[in-house]
Protein backbone atom coordinates (compact mmCIF):
# COMPACT_ATOMS: atom_id res chain seq x y z
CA UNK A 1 0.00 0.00 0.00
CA UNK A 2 2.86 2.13 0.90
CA UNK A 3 4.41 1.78 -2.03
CA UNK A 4 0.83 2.81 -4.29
CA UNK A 5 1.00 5.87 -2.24
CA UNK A 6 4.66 7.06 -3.37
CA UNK A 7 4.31 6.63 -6.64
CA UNK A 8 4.18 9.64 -8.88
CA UNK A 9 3.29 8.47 -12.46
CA UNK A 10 1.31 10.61 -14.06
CA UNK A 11 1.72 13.39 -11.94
CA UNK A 12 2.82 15.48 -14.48
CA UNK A 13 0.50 14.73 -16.84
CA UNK A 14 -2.22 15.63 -14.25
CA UNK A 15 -0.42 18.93 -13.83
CA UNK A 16 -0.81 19.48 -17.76
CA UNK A 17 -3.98 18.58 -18.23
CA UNK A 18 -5.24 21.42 -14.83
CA UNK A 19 -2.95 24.46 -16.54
CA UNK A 20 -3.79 23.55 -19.83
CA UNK A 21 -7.49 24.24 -18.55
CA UNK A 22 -6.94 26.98 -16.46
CA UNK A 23 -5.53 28.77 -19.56
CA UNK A 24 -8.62 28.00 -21.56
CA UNK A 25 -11.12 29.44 -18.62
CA UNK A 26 -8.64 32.34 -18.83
CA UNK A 27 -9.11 32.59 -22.50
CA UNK A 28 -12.94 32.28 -22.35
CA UNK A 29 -13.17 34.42 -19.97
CA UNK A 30 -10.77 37.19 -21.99
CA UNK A 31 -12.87 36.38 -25.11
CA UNK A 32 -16.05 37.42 -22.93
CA UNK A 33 -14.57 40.53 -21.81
CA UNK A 34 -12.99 41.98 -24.86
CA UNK A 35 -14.26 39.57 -27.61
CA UNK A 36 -17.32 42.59 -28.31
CA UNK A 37 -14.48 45.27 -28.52
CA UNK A 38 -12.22 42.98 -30.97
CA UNK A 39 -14.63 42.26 -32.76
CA UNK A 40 -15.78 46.07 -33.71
CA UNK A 41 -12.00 46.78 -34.15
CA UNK A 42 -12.12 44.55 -37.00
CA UNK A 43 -15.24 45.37 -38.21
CA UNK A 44 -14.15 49.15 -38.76
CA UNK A 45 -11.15 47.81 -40.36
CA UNK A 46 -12.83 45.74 -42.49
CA UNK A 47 -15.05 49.07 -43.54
CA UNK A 48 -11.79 50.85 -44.09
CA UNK A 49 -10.16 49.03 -46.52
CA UNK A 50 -13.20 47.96 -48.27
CA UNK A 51 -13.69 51.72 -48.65
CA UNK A 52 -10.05 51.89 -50.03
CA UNK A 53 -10.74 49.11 -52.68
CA UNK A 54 -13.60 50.92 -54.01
CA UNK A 55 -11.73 54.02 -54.71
């Protein structure tokens, strides 16, 4: 039993996987923030040079 108990296999892997999904929550939550604001940014751009290409 003792022996079950020290063993660390897969410990990294477990530490992977729980950053790897704390940076998604952090990116979901950064896309529900700003996402409105980024996505007006590159709507106005998108106006912009579509107004250039028709001059």
């Amino acid at each position: 039993m003792m022996k079950l108990l020290r063993d660390r296999c897969g410990a990294q892997m477990i530490e992977y996987v729980i950053l790897v999904g704390v940076v998604a929550l952090l990116a979901i939550a950064a896309f529900q923030k700003f996402g409105f604001k980024v996505r007006s940014a590159v709507d106005t751009q998108a106006v912009k040079v579509s107004k250039d290409d028709d001059e």
